[in-house]
C-alpha atoms as a PDB file:
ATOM      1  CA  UNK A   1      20.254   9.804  12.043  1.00  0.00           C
ATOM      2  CA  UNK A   2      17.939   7.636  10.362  1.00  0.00           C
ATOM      3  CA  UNK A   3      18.171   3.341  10.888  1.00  0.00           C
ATOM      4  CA  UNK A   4      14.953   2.451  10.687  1.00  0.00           C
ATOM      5  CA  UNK A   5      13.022   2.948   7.201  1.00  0.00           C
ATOM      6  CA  UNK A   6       8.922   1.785   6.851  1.00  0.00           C
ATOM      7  CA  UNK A   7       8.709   1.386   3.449  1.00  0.00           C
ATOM      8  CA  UNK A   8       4.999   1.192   2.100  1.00  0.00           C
ATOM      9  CA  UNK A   9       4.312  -1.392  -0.948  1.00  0.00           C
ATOM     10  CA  UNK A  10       1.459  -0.535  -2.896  1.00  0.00           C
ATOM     11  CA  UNK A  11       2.614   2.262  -5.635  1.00  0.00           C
ATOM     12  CA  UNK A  12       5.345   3.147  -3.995  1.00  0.00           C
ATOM     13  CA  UNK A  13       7.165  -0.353  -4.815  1.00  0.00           C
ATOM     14  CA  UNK A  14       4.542  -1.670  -6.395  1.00  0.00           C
ATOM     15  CA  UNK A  15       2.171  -0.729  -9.158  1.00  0.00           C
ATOM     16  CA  UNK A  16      -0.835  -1.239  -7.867  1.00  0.00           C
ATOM     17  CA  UNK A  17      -3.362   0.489 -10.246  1.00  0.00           C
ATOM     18  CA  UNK A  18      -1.844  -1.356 -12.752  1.00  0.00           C
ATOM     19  CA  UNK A  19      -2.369  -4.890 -11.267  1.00  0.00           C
ATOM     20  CA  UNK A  20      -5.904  -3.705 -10.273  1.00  0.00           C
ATOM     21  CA  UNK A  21      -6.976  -2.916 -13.915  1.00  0.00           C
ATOM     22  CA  UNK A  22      -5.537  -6.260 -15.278  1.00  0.00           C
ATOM     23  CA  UNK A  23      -7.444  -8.060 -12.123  1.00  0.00           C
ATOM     24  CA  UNK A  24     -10.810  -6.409 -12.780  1.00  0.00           C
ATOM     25  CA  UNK A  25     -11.205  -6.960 -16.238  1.00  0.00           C
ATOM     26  CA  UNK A  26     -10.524 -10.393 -15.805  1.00  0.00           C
ATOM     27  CA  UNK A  27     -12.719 -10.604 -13.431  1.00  0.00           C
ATOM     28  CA  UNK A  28     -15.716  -9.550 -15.261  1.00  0.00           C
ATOM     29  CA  UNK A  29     -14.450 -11.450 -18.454  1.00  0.00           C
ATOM     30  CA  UNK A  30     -14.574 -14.599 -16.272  1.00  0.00           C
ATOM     31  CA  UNK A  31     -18.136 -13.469 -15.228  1.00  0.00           C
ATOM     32  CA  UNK A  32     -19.497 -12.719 -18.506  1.00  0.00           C
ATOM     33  CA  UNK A  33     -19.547  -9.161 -17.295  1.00  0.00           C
ATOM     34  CA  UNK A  34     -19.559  -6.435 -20.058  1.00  0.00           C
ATOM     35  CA  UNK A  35     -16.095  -4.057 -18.676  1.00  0.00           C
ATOM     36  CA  UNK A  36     -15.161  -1.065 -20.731  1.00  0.00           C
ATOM     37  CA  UNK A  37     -12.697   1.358 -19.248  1.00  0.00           C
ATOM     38  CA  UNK A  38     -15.070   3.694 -17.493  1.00  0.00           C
ATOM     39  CA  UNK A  39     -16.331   0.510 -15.637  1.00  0.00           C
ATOM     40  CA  UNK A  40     -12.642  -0.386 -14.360  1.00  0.00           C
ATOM     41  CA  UNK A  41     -12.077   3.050 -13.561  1.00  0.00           C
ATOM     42  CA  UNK A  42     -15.260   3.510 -11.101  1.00  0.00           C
ATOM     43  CA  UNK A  43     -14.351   0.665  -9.802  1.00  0.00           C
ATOM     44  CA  UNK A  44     -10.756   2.033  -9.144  1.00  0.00           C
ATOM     45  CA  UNK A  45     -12.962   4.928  -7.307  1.00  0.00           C
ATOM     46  CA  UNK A  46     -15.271   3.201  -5.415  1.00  0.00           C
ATOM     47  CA  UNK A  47     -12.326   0.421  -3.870  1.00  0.00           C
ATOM     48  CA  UNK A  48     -10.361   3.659  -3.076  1.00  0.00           C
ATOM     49  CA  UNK A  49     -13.120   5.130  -1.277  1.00  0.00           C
ATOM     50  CA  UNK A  50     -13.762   1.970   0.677  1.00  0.00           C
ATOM     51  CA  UNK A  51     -10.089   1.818   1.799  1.00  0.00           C
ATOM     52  CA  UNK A  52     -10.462   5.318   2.893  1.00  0.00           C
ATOM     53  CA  UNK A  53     -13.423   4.506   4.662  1.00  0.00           C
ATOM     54  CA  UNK A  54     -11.716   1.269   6.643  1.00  0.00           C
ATOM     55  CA  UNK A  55      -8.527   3.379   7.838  1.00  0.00           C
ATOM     56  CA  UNK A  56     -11.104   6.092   9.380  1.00  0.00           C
ATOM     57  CA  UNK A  57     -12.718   3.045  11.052  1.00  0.00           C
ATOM     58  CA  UNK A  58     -15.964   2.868   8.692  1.00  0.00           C
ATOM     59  CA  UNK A  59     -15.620  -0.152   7.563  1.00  0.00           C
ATOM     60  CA  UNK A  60     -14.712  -3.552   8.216  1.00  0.00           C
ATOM     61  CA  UNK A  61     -12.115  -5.243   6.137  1.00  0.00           C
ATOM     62  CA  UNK A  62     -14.825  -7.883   5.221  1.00  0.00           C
ATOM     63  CA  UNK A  63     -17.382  -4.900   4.335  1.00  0.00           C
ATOM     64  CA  UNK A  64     -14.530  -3.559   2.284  1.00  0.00           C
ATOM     65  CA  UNK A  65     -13.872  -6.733  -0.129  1.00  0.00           C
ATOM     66  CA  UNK A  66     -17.220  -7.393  -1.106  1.00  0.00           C
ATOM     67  CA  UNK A  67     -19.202  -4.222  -0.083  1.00  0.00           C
ATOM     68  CA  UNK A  68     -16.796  -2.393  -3.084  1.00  0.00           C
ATOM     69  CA  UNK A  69     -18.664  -4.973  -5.341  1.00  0.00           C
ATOM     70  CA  UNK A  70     -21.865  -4.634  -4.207  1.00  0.00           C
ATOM     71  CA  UNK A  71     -21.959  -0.692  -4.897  1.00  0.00           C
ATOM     72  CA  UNK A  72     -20.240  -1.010  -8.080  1.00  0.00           C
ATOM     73  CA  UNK A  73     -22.684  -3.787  -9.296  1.00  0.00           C
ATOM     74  CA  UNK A  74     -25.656  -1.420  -8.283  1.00  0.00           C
ATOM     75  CA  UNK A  75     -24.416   1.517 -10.061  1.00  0.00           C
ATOM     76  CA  UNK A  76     -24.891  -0.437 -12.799  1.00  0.00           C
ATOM     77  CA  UNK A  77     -27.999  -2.403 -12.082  1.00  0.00           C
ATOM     78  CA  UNK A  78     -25.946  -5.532 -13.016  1.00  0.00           C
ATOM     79  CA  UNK A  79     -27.611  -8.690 -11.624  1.00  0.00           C
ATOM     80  CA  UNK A  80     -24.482 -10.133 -10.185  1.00  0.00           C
ATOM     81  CA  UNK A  81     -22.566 -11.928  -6.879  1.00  0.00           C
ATOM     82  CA  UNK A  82     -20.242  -8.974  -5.196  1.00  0.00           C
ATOM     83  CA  UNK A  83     -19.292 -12.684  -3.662  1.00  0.00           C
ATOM     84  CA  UNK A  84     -18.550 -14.059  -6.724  1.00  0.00           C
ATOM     85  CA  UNK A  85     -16.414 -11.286  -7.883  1.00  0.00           C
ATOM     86  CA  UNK A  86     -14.712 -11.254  -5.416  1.00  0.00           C
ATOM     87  CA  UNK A  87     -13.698 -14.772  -4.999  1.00  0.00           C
ATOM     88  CA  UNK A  88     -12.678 -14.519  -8.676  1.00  0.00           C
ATOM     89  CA  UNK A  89     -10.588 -11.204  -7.855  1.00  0.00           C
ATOM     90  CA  UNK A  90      -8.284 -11.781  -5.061  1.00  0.00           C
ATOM     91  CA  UNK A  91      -6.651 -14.882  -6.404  1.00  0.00           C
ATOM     92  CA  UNK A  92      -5.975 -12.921  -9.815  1.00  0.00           C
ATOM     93  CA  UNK A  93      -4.993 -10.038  -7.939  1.00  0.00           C
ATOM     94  CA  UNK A  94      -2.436 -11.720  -6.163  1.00  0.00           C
ATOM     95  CA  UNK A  95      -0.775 -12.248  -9.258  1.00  0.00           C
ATOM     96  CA  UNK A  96      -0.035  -9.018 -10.103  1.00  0.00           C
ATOM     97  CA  UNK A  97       3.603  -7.409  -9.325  1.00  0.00           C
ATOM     98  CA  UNK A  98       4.271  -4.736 -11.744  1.00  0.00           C
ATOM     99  CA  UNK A  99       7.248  -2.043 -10.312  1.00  0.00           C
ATOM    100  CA  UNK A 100       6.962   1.237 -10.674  1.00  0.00           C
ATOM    101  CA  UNK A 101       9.707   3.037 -12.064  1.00  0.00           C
ATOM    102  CA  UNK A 102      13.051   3.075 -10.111  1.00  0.00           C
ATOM    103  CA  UNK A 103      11.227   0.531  -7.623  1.00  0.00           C
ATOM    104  CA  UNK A 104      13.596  -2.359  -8.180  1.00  0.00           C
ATOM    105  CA  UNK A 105      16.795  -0.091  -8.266  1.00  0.00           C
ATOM    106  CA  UNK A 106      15.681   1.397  -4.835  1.00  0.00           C
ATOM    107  CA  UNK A 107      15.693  -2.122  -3.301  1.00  0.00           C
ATOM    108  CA  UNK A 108      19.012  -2.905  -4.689  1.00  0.00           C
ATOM    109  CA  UNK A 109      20.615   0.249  -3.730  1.00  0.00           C
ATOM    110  CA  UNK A 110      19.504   0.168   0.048  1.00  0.00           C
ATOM    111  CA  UNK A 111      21.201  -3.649   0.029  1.00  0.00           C
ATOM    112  CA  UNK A 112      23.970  -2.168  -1.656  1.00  0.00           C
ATOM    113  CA  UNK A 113      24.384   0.840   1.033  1.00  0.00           C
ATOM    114  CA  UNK A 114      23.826  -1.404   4.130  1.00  0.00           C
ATOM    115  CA  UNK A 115      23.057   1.750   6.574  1.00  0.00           C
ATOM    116  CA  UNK A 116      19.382   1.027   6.933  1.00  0.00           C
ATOM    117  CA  UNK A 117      17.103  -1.572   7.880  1.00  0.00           C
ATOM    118  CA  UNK A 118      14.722  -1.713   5.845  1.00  0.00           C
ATOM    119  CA  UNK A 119      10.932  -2.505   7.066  1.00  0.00           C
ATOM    120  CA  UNK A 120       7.730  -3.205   4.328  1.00  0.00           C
ATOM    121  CA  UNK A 121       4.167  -1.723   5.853  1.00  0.00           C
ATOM    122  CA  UNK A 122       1.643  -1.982   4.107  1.00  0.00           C
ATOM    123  CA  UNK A 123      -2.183  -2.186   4.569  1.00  0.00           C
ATOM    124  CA  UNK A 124      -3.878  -5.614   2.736  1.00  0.00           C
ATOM    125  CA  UNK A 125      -4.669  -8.866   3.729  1.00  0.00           C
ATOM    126  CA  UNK A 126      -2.048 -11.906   3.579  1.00  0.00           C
ATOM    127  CA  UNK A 127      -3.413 -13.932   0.777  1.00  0.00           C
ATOM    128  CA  UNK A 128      -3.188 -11.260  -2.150  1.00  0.00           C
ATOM    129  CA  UNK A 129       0.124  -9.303  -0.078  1.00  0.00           C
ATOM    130  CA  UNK A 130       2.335 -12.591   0.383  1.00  0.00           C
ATOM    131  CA  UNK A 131       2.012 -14.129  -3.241  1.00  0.00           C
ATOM    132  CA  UNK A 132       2.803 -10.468  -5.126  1.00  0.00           C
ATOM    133  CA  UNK A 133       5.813 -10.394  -2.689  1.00  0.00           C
ATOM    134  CA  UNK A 134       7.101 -13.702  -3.316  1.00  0.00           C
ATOM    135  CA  UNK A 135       6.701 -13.506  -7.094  1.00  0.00           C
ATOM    136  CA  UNK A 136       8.221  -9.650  -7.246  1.00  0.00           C
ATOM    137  CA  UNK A 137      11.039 -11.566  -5.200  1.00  0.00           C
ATOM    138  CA  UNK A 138      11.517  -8.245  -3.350  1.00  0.00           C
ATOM    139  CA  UNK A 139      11.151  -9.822   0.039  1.00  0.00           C
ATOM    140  CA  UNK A 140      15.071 -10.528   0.635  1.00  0.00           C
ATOM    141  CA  UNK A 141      15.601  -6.863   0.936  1.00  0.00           C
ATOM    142  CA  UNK A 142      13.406  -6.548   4.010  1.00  0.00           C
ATOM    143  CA  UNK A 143      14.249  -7.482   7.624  1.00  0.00           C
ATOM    144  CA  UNK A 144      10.843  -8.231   8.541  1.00  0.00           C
ATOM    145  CA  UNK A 145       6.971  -7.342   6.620  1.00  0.00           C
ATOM    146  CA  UNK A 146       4.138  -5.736   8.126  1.00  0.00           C
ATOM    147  CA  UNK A 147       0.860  -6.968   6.873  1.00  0.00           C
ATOM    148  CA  UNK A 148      -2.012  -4.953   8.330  1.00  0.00           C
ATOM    149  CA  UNK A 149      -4.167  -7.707   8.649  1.00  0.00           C
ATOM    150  CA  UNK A 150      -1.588  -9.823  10.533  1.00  0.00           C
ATOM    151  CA  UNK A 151      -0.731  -7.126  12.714  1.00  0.00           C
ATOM    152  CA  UNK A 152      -4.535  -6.940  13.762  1.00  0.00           C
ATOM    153  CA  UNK A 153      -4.509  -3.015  13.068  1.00  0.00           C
ATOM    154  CA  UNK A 154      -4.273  -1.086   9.814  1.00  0.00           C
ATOM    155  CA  UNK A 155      -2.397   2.346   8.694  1.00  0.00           C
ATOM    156  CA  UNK A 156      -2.739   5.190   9.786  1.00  0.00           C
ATOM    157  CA  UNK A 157      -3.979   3.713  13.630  1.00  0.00           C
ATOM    158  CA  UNK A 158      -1.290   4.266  15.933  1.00  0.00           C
ATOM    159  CA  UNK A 159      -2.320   0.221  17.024  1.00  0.00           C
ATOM    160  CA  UNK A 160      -0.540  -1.041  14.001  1.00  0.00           C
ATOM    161  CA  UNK A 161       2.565   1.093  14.721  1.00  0.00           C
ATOM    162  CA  UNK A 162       2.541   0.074  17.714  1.00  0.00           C
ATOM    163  CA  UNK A 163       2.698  -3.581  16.679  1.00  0.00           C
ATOM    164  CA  UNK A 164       5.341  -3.130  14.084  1.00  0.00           C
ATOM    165  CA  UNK A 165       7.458  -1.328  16.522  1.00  0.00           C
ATOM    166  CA  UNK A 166       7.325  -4.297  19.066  1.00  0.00           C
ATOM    167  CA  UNK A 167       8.646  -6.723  16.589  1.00  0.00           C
ATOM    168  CA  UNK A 168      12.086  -4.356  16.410  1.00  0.00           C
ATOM    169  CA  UNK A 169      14.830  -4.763  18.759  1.00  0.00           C
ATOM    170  CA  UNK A 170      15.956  -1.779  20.675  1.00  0.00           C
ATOM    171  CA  UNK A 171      13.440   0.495  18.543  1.00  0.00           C
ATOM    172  CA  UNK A 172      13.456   4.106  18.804  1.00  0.00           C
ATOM    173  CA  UNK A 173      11.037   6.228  17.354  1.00  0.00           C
ATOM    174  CA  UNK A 174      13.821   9.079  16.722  1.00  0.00           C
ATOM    175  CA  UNK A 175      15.544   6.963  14.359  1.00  0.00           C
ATOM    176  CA  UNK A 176      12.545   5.932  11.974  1.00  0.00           C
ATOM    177  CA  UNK A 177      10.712   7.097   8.714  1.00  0.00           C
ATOM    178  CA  UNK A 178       8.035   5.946   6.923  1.00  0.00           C
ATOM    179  CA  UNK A 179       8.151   6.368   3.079  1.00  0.00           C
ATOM    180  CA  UNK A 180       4.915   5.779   0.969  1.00  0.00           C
ATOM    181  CA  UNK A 181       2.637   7.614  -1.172  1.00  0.00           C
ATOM    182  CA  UNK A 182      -0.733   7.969   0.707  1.00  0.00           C
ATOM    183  CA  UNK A 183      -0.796  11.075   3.026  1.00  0.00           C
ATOM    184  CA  UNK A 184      -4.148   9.521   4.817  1.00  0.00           C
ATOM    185  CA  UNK A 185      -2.677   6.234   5.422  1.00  0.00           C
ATOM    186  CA  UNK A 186       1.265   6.523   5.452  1.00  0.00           C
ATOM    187  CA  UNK A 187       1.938  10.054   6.176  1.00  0.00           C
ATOM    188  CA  UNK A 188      -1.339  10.327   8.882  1.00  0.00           C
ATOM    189  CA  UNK A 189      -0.121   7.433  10.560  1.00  0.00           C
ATOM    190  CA  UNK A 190       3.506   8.209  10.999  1.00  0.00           C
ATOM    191  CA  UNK A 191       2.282  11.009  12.600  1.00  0.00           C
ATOM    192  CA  UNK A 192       0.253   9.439  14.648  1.00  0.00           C
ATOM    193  CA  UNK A 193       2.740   7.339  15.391  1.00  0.00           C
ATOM    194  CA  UNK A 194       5.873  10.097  16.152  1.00  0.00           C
ATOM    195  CA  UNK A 195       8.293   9.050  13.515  1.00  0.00           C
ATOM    196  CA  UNK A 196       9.599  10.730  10.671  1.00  0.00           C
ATOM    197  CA  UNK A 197       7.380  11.026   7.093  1.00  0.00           C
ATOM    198  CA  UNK A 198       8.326  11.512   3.633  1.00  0.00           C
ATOM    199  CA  UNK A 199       5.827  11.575   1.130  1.00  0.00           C
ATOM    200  CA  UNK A 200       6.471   9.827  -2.384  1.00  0.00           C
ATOM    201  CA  UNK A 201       4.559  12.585  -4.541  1.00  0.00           C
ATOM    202  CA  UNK A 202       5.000  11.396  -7.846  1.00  0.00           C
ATOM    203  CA  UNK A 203       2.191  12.946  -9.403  1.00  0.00           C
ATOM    204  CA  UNK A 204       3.252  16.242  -7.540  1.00  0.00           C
ATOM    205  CA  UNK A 205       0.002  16.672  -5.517  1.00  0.00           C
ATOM    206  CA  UNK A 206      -0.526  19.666  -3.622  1.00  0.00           C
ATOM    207  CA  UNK A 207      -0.801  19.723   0.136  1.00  0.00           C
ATOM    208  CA  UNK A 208      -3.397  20.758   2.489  1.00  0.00           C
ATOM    209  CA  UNK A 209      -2.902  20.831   6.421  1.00  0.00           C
ATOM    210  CA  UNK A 210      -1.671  16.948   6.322  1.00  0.00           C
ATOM    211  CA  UNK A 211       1.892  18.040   5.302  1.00  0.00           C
ATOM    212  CA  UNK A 212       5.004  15.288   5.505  1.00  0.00           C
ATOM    213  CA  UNK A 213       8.455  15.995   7.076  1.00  0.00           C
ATOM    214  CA  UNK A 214       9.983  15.458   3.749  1.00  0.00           C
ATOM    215  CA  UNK A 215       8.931  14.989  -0.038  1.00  0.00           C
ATOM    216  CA  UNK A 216      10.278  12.754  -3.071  1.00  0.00           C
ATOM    217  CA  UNK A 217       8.908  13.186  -6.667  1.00  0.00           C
ATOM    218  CA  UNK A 218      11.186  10.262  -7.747  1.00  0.00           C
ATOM    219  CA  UNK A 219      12.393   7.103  -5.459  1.00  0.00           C
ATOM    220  CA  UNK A 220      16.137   7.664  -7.093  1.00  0.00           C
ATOM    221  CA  UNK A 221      15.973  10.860  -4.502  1.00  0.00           C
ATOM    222  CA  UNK A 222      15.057   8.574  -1.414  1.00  0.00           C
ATOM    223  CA  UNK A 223      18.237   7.229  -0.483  1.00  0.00           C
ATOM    224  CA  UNK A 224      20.330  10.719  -0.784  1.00  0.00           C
ATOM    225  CA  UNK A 225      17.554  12.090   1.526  1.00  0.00           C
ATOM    226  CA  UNK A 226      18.268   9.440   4.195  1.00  0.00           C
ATOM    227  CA  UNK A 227      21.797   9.878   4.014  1.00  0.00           C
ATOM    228  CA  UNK A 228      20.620  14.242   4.463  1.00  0.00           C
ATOM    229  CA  UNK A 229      19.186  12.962   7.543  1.00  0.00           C
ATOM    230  CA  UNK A 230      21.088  13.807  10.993  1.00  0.00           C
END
């Protein structure tokens, strides 16, 4: 039986592509930066890979916020600050709180059902995580938030597992799941961590040998799968 759910944030709650497009344009806009959409979507690319390459321990988090600048600006050959941009970007950034479809009626329905406790993990750093929470107001529906950066250990390392767990009275792995919708970061580190996985596959993306315990297409089909749970 499931009491424990790990709940990830970024497009699974929140629509984080989204707020990064909005963020990026404005950020070259307040530059004086020329940004067409092919510009915002290597961009999209090259932050991905970045994030990739900090979970498998490639990067710093510091390398990662202004080293995703630097390659982008020399793809380019734009004569630009990566420090600049990014100084501009994470306050506008932190704006952004868009749901994703179903997002806000997931939330509502856990507080309505009262058999879970309900946990937010999510990879980020403090000062673009905590405003986008606060704003989205969805922070009442969690009993405590898991900021990578605060924990001192991002997902998928068991570390930051290990430091979420520690803040839960009478934790057991047994009775815990983590729900999001990146397999190298959410799905990996549950895993690695010996809890329970379910995927959020909204886009319906084939799996290779990384394969979760269980699989929505749609966060209306979370809750019901919990409840499947025994």
């Amino acid at each position: 039986m499931i009491k424990n759910v790990f709940l990830d944030l970024d497009d699974t709650i929140l629509d984080f592509q989204k707020g990064e497009r909005k963020a990026i344009g404005l950020t070259f806009k307040k530059m004086g930066l020329p940004c067409d959409k092919e510009t915002v979507e290597r961009y999209i690319e090259i932050n991905l890979s970045c994030w990739k390459a900090l979970e498998r321990g490639e990067m710093t988090k510091d390398e990662v916020l202004i080293g995703r600048f630097s390659m982008l600006f020399e793809e380019l050959s734009v004569d630009a600050s990566p420090t600049e941009a990014q100084n501009i970007y994470e306050p506008l950034l932190s704006k952004e709180h868009d749901f994703l479809p179903g997002a806000e009626e997931l939330l509502q329905a856990f507080e309505t059902s009262g058999k879970y406790d309900l946990y937010m993990a999510t990879n980020g750093i403090p000062t673009v995580q905590k405003p986008r929470i606060a704003d989205s107001g969805i922070g009442k529906y969690f009993k405590d938030i898991f900021i990578s950066e605060e924990i001192g250990s991002a997902k998928p390392n068991i570390e930051y597992f290990k430091g979420c767990f520690a803040r839960i009275t009478d934790f057991k792995p047994e009775e815990t799941i983590i729900v999001g919708d990146s397999l190298s970061s959410d799905i990996k580190g549950g895993k690695n961590a010996g809890i329970l996985t379910c995927h959020f596959n909204r886009f319906n993306t084939p799996y290779g040998e990384l394969k979760p315990d269980y699989t929505i297409t749609d966060l209306s089909e979370l809750i019901p799968l919990l409840d499947s749970i025994k």
